[in-house]
Every structure is written in structure tokens, then in C-alpha cells.
C-alpha atoms as a PDB file:
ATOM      1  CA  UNK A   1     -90.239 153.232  70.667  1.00  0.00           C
ATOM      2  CA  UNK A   2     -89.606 150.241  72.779  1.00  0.00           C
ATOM      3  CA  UNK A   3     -88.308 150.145  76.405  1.00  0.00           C
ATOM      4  CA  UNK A   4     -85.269 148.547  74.916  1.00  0.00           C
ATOM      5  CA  UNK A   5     -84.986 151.506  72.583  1.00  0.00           C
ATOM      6  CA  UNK A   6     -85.331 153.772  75.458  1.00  0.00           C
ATOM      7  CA  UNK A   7     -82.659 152.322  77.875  1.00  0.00           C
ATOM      8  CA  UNK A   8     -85.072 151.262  79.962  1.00  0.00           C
ATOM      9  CA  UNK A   9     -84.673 147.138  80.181  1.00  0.00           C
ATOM     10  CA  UNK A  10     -85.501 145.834  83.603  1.00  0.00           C
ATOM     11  CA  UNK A  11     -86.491 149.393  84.842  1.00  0.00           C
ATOM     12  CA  UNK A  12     -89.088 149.308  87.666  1.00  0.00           C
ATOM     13  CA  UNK A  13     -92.896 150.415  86.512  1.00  0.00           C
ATOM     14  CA  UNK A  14     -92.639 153.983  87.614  1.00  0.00           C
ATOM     15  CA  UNK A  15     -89.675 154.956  85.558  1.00  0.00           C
ATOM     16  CA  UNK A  16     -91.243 153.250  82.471  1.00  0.00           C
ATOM     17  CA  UNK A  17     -94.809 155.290  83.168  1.00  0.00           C
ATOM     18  CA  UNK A  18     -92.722 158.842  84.647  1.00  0.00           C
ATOM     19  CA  UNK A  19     -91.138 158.286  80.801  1.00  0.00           C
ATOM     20  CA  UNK A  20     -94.067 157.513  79.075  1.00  0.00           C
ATOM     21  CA  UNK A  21     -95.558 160.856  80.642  1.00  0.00           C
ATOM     22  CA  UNK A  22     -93.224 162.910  79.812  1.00  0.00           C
ATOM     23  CA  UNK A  23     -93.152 162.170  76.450  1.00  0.00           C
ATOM     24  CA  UNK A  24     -97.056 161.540  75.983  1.00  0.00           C
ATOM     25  CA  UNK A  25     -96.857 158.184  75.085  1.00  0.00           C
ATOM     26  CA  UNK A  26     -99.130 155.519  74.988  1.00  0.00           C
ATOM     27  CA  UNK A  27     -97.590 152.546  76.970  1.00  0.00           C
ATOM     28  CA  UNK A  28     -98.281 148.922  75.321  1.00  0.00           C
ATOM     29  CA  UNK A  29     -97.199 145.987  77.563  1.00  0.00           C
ATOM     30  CA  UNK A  30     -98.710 142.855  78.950  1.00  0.00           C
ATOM     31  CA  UNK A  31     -97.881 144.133  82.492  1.00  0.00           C
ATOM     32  CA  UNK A  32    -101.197 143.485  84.451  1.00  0.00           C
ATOM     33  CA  UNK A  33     -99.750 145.819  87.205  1.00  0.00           C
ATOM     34  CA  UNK A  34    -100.112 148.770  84.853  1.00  0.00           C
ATOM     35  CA  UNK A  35    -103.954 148.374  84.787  1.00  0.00           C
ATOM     36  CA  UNK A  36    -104.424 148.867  88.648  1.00  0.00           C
ATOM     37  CA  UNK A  37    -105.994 152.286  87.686  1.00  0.00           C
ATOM     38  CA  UNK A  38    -105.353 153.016  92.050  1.00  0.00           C
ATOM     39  CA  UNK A  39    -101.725 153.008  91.143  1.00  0.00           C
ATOM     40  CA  UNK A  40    -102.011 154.754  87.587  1.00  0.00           C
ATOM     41  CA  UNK A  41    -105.076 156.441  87.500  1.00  0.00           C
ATOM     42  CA  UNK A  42    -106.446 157.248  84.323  1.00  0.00           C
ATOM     43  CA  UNK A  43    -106.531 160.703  83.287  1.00  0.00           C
ATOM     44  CA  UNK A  44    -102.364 160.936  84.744  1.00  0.00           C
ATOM     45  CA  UNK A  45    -100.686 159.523  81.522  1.00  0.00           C
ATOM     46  CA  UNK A  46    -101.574 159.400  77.645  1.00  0.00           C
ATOM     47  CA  UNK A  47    -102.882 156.250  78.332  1.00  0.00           C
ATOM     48  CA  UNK A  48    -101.750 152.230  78.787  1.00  0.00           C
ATOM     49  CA  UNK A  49    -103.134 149.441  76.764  1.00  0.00           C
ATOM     50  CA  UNK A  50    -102.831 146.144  78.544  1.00  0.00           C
ATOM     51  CA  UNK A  51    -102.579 143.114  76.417  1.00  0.00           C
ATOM     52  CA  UNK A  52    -104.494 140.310  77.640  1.00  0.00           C
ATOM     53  CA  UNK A  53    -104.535 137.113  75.105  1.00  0.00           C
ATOM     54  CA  UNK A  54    -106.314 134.115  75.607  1.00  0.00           C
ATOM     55  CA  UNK A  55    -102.839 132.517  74.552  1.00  0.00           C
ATOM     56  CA  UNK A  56     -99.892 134.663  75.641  1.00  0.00           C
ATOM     57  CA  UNK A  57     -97.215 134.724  73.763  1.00  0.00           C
ATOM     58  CA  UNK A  58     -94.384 136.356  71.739  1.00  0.00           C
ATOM     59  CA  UNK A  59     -95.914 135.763  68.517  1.00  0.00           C
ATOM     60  CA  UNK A  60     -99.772 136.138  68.860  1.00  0.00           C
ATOM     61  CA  UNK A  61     -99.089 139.474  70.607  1.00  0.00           C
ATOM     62  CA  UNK A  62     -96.889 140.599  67.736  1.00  0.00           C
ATOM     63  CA  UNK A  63     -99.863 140.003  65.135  1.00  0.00           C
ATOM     64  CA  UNK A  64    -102.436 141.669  67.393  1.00  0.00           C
ATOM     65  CA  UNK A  65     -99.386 144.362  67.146  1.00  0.00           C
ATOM     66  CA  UNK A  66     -99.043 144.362  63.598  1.00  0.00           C
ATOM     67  CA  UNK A  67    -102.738 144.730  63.304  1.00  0.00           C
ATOM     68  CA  UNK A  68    -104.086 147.018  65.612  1.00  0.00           C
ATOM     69  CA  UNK A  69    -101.225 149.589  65.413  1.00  0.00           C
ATOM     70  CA  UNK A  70    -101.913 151.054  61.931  1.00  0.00           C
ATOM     71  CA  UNK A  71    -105.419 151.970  63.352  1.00  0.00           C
ATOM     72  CA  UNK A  72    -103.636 154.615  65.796  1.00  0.00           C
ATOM     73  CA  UNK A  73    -102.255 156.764  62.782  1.00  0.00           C
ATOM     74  CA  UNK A  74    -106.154 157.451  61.526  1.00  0.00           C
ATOM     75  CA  UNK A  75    -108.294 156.915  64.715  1.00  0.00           C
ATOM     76  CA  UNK A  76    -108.339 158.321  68.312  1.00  0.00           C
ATOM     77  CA  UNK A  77    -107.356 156.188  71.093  1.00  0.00           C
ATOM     78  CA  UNK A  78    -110.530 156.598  72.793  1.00  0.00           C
ATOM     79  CA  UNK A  79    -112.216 155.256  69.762  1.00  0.00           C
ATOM     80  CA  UNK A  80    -109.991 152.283  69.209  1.00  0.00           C
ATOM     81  CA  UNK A  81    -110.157 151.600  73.028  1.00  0.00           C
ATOM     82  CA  UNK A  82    -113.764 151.488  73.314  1.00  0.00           C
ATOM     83  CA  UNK A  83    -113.696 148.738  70.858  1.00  0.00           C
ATOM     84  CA  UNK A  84    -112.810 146.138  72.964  1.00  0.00           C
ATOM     85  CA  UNK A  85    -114.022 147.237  76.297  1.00  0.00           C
END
């Protein structure tokens, strides 16, 4: 689902992440605000993933998309996650 998908364009932070809890999602976004773990500590929510590309834009983020998503319908987050930390 997208925040566009879910109504929820232009919505302040803590809607998208009180949403995102409720249903157990996993929140992608490029947001840097959503990694302040004294605002959203971890443990509170399924999780955020914070994109952060040497080059940021539309279409390099869409192929790190398209090629890291398949790998959450096999593998835990935790495991994909502690691949790039």
C-alpha cells in the first residue's frame, strides 16, 4: 500500500506512523524524520526503513524498490535489515 492508496497525501508523520501501527506495517519512505528513533522508538511500530541514496531520486529509489522488496516475502526483516547496517 502506498500513502496515496491510503488517503493519506500530505498527512503529517504521526498519522502516517499511528496507521502504519495499526495495521503492522512496515513504513518505506525517504523521510529522514522517521529515523529519529527519540521520536519513533524502535520496538513501537513494525518497523521503518529509511531510504538514503547516494543519488536521490524517483527512479534509483524505484529500482532499489523493485529489488529489495521481493526479499521481504522469503526473509525476516531483521535479516534483510542487518544487511545494510
Amino acid at each position: 500500500m502506498t500513502v496515496y492508496q491510503q488517503e493519506l497525501t500530505g498527512a503529517p508523520d504521526e498519522r502516517i506512523v499511528a496507521v502504519c501501527r495499526q495495521e503492522d506495517r512496515v513504513l518505506i519512505t525517504a523521510d529522514l524524520d522517521l529515523s529519529d528513533i527519540r521520536h519513533y522508538p524502535p520496538g513501537q511500530s513494525a518497523g521503518f526503513i529509511v531510504l538514503r541514496l547516494r543519488e536521490q531520486n524517483q527512479p534509483n529509489q524505484l529500482a532499489l524498490l523493485r529489488k529489495i522488496l521481493p526479499m521481504f516475502a522469503t526473509t525476516p526483516l531483521a535479516d534483510i535489515c542487518g544487511l545494510w547496517t
